[in-house]
N, C-alpha and C. Protein backbone atom coordinates (compact mmCIF):
# COMPACT_ATOMS: atom_id res chain seq x y z
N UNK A 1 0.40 36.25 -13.10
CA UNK A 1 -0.29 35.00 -12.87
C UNK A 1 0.08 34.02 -13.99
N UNK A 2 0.05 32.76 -13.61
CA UNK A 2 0.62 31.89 -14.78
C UNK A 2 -0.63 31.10 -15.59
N UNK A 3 -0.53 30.90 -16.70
CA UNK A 3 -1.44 30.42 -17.04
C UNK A 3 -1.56 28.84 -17.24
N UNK A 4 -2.65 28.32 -16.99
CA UNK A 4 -2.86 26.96 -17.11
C UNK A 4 -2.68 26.57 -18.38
N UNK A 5 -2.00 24.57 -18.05
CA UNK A 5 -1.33 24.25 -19.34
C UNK A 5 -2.48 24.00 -20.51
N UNK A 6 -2.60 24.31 -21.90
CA UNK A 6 -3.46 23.80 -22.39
C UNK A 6 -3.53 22.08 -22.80
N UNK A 7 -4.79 21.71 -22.82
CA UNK A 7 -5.10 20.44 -22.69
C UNK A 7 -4.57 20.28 -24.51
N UNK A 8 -4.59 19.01 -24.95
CA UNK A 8 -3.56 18.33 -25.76
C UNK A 8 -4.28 17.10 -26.14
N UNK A 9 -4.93 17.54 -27.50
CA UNK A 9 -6.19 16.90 -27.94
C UNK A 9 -5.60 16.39 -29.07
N UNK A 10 -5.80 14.41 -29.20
CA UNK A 10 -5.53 14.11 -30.70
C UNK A 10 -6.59 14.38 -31.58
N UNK A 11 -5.70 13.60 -32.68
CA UNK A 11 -7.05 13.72 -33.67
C UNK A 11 -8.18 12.56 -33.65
N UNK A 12 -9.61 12.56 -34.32
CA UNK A 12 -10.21 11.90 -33.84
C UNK A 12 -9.53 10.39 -34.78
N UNK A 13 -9.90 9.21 -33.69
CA UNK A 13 -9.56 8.08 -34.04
C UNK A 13 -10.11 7.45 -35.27
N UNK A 14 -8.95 7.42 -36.43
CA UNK A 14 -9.51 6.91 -37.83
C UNK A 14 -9.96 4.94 -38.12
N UNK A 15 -8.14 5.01 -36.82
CA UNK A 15 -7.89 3.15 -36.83
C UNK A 15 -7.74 3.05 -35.81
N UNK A 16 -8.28 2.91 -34.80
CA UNK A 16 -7.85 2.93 -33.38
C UNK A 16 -7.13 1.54 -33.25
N UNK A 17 -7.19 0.61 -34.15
CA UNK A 17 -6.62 -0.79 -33.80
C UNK A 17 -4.88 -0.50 -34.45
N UNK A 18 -4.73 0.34 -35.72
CA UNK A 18 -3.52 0.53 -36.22
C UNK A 18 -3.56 1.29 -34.75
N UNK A 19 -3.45 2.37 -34.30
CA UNK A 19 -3.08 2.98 -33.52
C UNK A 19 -2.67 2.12 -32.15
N UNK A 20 -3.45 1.39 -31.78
CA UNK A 20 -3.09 0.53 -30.64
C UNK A 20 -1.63 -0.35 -30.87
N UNK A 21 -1.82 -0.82 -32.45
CA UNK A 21 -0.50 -1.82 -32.77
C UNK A 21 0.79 -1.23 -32.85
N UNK A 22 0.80 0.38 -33.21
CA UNK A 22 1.71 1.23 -33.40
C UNK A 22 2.67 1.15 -31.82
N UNK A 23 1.20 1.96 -31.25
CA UNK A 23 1.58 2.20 -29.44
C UNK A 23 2.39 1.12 -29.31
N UNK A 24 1.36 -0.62 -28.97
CA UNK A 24 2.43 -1.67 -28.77
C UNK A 24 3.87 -1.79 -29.03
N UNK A 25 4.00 -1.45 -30.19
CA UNK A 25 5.22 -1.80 -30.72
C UNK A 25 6.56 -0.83 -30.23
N UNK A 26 5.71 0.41 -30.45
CA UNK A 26 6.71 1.56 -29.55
C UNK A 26 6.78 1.32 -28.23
N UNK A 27 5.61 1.20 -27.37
CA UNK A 27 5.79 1.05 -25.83
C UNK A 27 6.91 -0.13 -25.71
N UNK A 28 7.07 -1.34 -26.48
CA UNK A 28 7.88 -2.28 -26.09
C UNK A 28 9.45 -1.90 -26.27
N UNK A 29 9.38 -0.99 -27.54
CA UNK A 29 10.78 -0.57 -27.57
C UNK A 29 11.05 -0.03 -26.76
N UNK A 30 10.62 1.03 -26.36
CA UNK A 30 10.83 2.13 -25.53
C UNK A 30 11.00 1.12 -24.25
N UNK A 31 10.17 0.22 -23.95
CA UNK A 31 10.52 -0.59 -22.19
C UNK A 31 11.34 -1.32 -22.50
N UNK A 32 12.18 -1.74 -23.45
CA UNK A 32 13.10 -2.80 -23.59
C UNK A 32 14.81 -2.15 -23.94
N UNK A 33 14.18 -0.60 -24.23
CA UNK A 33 15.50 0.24 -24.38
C UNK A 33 15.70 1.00 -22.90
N UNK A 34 15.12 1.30 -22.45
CA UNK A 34 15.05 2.13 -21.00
C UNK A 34 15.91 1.31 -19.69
N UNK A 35 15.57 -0.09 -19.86
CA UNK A 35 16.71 -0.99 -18.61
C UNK A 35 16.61 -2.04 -19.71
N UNK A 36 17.05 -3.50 -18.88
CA UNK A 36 17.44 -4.87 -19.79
C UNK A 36 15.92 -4.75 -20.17
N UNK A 37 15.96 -5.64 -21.67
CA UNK A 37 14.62 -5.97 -21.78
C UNK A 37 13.94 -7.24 -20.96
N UNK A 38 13.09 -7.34 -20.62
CA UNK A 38 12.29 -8.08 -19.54
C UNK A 38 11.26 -8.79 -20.89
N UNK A 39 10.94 -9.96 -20.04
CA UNK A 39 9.66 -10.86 -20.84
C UNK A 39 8.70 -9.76 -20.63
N UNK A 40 7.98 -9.46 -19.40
CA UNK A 40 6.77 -8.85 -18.87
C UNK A 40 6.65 -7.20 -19.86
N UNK A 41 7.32 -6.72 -20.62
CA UNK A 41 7.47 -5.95 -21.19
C UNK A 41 6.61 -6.24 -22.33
N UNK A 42 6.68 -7.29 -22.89
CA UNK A 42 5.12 -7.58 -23.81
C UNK A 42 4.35 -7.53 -23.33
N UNK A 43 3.60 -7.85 -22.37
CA UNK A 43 2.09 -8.06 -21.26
C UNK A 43 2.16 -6.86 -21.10
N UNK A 44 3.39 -6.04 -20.99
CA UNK A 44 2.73 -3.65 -20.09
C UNK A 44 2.11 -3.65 -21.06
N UNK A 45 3.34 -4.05 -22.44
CA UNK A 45 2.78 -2.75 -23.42
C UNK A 45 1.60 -3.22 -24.32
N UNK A 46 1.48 -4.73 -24.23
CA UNK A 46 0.17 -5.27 -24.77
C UNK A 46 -1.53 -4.80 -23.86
N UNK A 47 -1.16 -4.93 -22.43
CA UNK A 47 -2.36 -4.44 -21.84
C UNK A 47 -2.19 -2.63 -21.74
N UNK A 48 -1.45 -1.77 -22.30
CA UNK A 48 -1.55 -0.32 -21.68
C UNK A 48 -1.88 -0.13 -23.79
N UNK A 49 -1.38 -0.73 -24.79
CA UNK A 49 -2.21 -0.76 -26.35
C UNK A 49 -3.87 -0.82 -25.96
N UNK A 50 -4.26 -2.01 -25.29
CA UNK A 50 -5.64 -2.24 -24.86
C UNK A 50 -6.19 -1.21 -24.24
N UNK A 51 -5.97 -0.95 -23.33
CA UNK A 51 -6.58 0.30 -22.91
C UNK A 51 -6.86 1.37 -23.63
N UNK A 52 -5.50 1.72 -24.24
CA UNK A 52 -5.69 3.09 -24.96
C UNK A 52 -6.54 2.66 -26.07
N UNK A 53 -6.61 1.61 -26.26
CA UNK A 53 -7.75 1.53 -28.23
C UNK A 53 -8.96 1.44 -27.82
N UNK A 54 -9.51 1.00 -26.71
CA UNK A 54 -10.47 1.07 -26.37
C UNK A 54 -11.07 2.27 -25.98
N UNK A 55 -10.31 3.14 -25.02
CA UNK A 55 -10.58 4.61 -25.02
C UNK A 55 -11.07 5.23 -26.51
N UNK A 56 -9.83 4.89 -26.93
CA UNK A 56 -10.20 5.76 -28.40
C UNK A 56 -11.31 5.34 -28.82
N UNK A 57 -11.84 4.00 -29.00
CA UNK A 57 -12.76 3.62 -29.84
C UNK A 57 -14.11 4.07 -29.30
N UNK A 58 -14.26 4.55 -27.47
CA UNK A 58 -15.33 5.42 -27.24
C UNK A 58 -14.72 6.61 -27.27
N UNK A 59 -13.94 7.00 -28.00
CA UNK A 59 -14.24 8.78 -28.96
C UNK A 59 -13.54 9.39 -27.69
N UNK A 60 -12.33 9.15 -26.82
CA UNK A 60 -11.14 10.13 -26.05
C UNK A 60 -10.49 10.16 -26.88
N UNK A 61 -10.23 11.65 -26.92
CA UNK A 61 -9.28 12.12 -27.77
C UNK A 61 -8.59 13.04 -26.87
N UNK A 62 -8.42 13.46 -25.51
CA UNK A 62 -7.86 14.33 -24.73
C UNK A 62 -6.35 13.37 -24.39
N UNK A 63 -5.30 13.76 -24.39
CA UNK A 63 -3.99 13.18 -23.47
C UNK A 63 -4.26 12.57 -22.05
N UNK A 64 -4.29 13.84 -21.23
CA UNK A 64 -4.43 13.38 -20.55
C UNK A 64 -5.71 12.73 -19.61
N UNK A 65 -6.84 12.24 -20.37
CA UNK A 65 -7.48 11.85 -20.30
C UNK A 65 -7.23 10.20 -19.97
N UNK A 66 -6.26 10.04 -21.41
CA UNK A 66 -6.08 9.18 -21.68
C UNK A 66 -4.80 8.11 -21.04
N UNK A 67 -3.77 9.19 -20.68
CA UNK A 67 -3.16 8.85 -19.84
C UNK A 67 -3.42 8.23 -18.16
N UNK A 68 -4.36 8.66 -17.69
CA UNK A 68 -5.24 8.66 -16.48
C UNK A 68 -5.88 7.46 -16.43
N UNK A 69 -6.74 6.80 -17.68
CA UNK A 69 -7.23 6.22 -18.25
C UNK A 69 -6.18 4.99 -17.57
N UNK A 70 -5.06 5.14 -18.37
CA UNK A 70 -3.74 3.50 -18.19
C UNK A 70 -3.19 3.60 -17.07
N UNK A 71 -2.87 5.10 -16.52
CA UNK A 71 -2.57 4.49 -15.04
C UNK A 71 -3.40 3.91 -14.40
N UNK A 72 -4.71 4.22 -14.08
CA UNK A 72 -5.75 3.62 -13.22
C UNK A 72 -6.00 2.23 -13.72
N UNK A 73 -6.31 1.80 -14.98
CA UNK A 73 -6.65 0.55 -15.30
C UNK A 73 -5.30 -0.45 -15.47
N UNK A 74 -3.60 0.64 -15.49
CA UNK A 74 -2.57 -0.49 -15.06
C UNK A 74 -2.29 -1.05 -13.97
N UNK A 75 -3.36 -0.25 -12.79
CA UNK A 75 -2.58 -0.63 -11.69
C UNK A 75 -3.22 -1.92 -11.61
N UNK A 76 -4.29 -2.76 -11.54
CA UNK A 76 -4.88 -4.20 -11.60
C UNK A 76 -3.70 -5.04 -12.13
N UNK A 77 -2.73 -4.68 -13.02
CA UNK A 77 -1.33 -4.93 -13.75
C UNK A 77 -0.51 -6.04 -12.37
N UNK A 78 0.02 -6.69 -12.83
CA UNK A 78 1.05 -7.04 -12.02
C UNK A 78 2.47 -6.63 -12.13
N UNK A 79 3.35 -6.12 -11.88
CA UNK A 79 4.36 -5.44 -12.18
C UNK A 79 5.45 -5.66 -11.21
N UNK A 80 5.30 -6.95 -10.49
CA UNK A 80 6.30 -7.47 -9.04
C UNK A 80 7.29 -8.12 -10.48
N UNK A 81 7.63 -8.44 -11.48
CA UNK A 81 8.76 -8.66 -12.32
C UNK A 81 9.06 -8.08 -13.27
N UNK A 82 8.81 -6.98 -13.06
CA UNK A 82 9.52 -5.49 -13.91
C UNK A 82 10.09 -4.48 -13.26
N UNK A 83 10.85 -3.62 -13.93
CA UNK A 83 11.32 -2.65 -13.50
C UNK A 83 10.18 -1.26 -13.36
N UNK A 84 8.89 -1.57 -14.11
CA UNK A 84 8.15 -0.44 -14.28
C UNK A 84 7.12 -0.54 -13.07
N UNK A 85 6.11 1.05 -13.06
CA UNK A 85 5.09 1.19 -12.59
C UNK A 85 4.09 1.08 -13.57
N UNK A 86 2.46 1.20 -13.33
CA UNK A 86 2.07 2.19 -14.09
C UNK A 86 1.89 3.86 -13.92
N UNK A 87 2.50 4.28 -13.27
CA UNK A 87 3.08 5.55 -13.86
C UNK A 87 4.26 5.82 -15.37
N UNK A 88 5.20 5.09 -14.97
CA UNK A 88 5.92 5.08 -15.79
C UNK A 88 5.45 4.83 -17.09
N UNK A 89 4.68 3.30 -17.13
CA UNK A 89 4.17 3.40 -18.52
C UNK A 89 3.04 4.16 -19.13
N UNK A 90 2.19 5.21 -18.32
CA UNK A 90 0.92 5.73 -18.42
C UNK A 90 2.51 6.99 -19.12
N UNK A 91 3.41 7.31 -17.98
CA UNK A 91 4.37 8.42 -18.58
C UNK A 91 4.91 8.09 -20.03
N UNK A 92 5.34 7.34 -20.06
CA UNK A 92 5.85 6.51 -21.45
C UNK A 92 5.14 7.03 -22.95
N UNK A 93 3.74 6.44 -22.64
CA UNK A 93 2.73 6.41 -23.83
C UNK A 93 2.40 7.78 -23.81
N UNK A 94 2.59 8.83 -22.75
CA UNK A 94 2.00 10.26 -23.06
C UNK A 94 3.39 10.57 -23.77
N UNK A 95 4.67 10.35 -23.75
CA UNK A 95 5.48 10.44 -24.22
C UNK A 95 5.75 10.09 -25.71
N UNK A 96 5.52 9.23 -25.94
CA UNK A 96 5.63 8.91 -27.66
C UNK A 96 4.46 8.94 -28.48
N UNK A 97 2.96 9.27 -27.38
CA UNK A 97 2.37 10.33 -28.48
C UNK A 97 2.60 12.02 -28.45
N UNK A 98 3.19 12.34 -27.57
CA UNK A 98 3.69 13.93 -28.00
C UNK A 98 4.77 13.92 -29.35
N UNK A 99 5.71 12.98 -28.93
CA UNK A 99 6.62 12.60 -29.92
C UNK A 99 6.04 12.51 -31.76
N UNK A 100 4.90 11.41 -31.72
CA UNK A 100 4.23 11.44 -33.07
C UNK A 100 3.25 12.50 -33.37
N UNK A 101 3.24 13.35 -32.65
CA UNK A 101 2.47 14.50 -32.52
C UNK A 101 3.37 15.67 -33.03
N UNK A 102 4.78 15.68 -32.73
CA UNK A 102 5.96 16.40 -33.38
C UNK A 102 5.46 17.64 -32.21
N UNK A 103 4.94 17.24 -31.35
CA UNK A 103 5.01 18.05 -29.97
C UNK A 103 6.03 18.04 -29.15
N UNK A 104 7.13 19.29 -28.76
CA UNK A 104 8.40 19.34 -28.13
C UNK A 104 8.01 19.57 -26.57
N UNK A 105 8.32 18.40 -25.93
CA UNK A 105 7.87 18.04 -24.33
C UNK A 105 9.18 18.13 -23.58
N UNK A 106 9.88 18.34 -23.99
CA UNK A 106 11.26 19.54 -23.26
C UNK A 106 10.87 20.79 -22.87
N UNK A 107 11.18 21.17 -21.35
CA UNK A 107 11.26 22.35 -20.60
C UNK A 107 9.64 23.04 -20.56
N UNK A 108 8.65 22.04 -20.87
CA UNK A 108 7.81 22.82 -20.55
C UNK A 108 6.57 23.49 -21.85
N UNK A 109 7.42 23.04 -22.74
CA UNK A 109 7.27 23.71 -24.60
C UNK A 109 6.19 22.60 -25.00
């Protein structure tokens, strides 16, 4: 039988606003390195920062909590002049916090 993945808990939020400005800044790289960079690439990663600091600041500290969190509240998003969803960017941000987490999200690990 296989066992279920374990859930993937940060730490509790010290600066949730540094943390939001961090995200920003990475989510934009990361959407501006992935295809051409786009204007609307400030507005994802400025409204999917918002979300997540606000989570944090009522005390989520689960991933995918938090991830769930930006897809649902990106989809209100307009995204008819980007290349992205919010999947992609809800995928994104679970992505470069495993990354600052020094969590290896290859194959499964």
């Amino acid at each position: 039988m296989t066992e279920p993945i374990a859930a993937i808990t940060l730490p509790p939020a010290t600066n949730p606003q540094e943390e939001g400005l961090w995200l920003e800044t990475s989510l934009r790289s990361w959407l501006d390195g992935e295809f051409l960079p786009e204007l609307s690439n400030q507005s994802i990663a400025q409204r999917a920062a918002q979300v997540f600091v606000r989570h944090r600041m009522e005390g989520e500290n689960d991933l995918g909590s938090l991830v769930i969190a930006i897809v649902t509240e990106m989809q209100e998003f307009d995204f008819s002049k980007s290349f992205y969803s919010e999947f992609a960017v809800a995928n994104a941000v679970s992505d470069l916090l495993l990354d600052s987490l020094g969590i290896d999200r290859c194959c499964g690990q």
